[in-house]
Protein backbone atom coordinates (compact mmCIF):
# COMPACT_ATOMS: atom_id res chain seq x y z
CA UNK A 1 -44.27 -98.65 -75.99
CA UNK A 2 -43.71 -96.39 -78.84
CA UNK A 3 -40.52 -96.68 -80.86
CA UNK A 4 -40.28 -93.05 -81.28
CA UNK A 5 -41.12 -91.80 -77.86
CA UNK A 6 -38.34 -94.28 -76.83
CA UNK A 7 -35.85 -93.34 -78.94
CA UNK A 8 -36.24 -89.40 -78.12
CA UNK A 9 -35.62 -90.34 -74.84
CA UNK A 10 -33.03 -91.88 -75.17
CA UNK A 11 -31.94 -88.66 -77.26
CA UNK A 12 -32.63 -86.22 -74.29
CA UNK A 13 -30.68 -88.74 -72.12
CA UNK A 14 -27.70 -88.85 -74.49
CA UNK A 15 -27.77 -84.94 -74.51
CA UNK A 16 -27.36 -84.05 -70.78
CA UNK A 17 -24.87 -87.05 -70.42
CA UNK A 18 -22.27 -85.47 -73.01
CA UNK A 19 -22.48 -82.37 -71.14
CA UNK A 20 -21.37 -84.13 -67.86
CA UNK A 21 -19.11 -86.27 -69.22
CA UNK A 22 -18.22 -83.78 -72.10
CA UNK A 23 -18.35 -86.00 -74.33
CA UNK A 24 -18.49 -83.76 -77.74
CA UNK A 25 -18.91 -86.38 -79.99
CA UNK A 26 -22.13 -87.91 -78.26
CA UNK A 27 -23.13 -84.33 -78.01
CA UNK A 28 -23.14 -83.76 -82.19
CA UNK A 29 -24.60 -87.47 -82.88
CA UNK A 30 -27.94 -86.45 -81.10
CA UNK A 31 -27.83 -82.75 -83.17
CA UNK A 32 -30.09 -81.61 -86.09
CA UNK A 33 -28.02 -80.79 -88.92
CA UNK A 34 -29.38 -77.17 -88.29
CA UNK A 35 -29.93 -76.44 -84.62
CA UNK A 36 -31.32 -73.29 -82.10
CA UNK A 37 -29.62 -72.73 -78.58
CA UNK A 38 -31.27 -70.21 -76.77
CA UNK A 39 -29.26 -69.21 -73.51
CA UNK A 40 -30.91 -65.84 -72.98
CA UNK A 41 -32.20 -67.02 -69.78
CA UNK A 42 -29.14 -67.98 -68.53
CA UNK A 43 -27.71 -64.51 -69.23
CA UNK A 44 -26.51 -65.87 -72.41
CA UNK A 45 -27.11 -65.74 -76.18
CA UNK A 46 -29.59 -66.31 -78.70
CA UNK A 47 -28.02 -69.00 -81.68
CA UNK A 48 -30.06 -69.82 -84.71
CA UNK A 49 -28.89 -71.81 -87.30
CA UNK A 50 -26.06 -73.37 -85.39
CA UNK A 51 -24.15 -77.05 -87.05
CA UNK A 52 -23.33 -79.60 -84.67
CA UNK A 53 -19.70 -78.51 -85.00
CA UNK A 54 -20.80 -75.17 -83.44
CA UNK A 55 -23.27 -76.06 -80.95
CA UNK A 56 -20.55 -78.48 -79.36
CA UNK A 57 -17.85 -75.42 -79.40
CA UNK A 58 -20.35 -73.35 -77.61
CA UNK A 59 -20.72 -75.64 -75.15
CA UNK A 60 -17.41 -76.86 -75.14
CA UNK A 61 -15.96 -73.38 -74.65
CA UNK A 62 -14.78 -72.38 -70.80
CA UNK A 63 -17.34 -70.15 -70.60
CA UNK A 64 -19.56 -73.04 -70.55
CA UNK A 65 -18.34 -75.96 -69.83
CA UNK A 66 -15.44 -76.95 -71.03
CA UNK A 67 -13.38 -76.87 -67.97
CA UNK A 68 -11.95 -79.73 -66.82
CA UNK A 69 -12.87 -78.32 -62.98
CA UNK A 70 -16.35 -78.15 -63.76
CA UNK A 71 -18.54 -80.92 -63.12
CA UNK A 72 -22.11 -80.75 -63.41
CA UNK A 73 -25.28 -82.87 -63.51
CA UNK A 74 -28.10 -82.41 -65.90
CA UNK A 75 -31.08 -84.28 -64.18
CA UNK A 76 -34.14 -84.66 -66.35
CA UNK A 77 -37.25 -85.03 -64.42
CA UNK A 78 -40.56 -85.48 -65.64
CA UNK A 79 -41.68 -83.99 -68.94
CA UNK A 80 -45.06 -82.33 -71.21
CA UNK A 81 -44.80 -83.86 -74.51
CA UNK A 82 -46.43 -82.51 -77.89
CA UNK A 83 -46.32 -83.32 -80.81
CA UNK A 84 -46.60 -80.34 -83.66
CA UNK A 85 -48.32 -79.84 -86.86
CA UNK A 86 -44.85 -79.90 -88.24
CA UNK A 87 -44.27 -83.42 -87.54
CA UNK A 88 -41.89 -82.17 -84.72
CA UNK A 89 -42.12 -83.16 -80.65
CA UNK A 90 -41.79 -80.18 -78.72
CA UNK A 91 -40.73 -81.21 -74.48
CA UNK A 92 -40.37 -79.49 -71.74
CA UNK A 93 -38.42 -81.10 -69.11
CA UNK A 94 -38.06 -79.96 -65.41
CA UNK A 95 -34.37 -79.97 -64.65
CA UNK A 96 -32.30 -79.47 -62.06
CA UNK A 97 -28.51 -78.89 -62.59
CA UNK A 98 -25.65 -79.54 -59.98
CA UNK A 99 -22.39 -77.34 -60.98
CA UNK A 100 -19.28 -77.60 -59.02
CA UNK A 101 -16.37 -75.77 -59.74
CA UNK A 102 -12.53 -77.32 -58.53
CA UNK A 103 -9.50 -75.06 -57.30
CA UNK A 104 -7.29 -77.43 -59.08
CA UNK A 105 -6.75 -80.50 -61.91
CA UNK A 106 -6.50 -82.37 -59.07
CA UNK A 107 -10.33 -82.13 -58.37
CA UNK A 108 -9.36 -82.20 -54.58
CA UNK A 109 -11.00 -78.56 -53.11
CA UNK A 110 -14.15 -77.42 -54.08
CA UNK A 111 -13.91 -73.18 -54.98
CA UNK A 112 -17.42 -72.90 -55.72
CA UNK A 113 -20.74 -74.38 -56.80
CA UNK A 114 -23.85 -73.23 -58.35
CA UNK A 115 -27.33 -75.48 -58.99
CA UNK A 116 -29.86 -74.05 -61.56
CA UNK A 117 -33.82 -74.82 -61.65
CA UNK A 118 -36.15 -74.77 -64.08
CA UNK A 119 -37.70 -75.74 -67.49
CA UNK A 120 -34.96 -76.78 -70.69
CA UNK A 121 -37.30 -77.04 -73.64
CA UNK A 122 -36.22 -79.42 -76.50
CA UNK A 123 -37.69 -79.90 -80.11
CA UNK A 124 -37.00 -82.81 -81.77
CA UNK A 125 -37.12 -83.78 -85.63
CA UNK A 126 -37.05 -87.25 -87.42
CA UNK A 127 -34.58 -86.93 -89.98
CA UNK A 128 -33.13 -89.76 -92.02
CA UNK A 129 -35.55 -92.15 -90.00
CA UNK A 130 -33.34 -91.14 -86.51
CA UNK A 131 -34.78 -88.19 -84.51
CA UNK A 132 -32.43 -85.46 -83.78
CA UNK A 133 -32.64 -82.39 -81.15
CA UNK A 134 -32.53 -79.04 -83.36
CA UNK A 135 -33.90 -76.61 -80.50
CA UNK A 136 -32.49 -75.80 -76.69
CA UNK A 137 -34.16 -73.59 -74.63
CA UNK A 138 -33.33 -73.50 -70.34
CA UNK A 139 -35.54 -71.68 -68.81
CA UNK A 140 -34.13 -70.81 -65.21
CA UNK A 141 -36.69 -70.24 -62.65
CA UNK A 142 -34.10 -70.02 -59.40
CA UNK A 143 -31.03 -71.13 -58.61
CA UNK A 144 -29.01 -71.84 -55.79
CA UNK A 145 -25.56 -70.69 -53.95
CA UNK A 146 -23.28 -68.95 -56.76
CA UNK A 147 -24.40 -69.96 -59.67
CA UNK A 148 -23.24 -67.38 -62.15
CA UNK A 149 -20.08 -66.85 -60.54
CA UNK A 150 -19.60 -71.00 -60.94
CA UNK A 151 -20.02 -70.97 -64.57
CA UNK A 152 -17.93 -67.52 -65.20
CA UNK A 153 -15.43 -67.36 -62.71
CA UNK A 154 -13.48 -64.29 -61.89
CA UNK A 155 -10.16 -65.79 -62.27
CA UNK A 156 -8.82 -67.89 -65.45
CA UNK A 157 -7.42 -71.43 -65.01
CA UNK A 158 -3.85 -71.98 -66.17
């Protein structure tokens, strides 16, 4: 098996798992010094340009998901691979992400949950002989329950 389609795996793996875990410091390690996070499908924003210090407060943030009440899973299923002129790998992945929202630190009462469904594009880049992930792009194509309303809720945690 190819050392480089193995290791970019392991990349893509490494990224959902430090947003479930939130694990910040996994999250920068698998960042492009220079990275694009495009959210707009997820009523969100457009980043270009972004450091691994910012992408991972972005994501961090409670808008996001930084909460210590929300838990999610980002499940990678099977992906389209190519490789570009560039010397880049562009992938889509189908995922499917699980988001559960808690009514306390507790984690005891569930307030709300929201699954998404779709496409999350990455682009990869060997740099310094290690390939990094310097583009993000989910691509919702339905979701289930309240998924918006999960991820933004109406009332602020203490």
């Amino acid at each position: 098996m190819d050392l480089d389609y193995l290791e970019i795996r392991n990349v893509a793996f490494e990224w959902a798992q430090s947003y479930d875990t939130k694990d910040w410091e996994l999250l920068r390690k698998c960042l492009a010094p220079s990275t694009r996070l495009d959210f707009r499908s997820l009523q969100g924003e457009l980043h270009e340009d972004l450091s691994p210090d910012a992408y991972a407060e972005i994501l961090s943030s409670a808008k996001y998901l930084g909460s210590k009440r929300l838990k999610t899973q980002h499940l990678l299923g099977v992906s389209k691979w190519e490789r570009l002129d560039d010397g880049s790998v562009k992938v889509a992945h189908q995922i499917r992400v699980a988001h559960q929202r808690y009514a306390d630190d507790a984690l005891s009462t569930v307030a709300n949950k929201g699954h998404a469904h779709g496409v999350t594009t990455h682009w990869f880049r060997k740099i310094d002989g290690h390939w990094k992930l310097e583009g993000v792009a989910p691509k919702l194509e339905f979701f289930e329950y309240d998924l918006f309303g999960t991820l933004n809720p109406e009332q602020e945690e203490p």
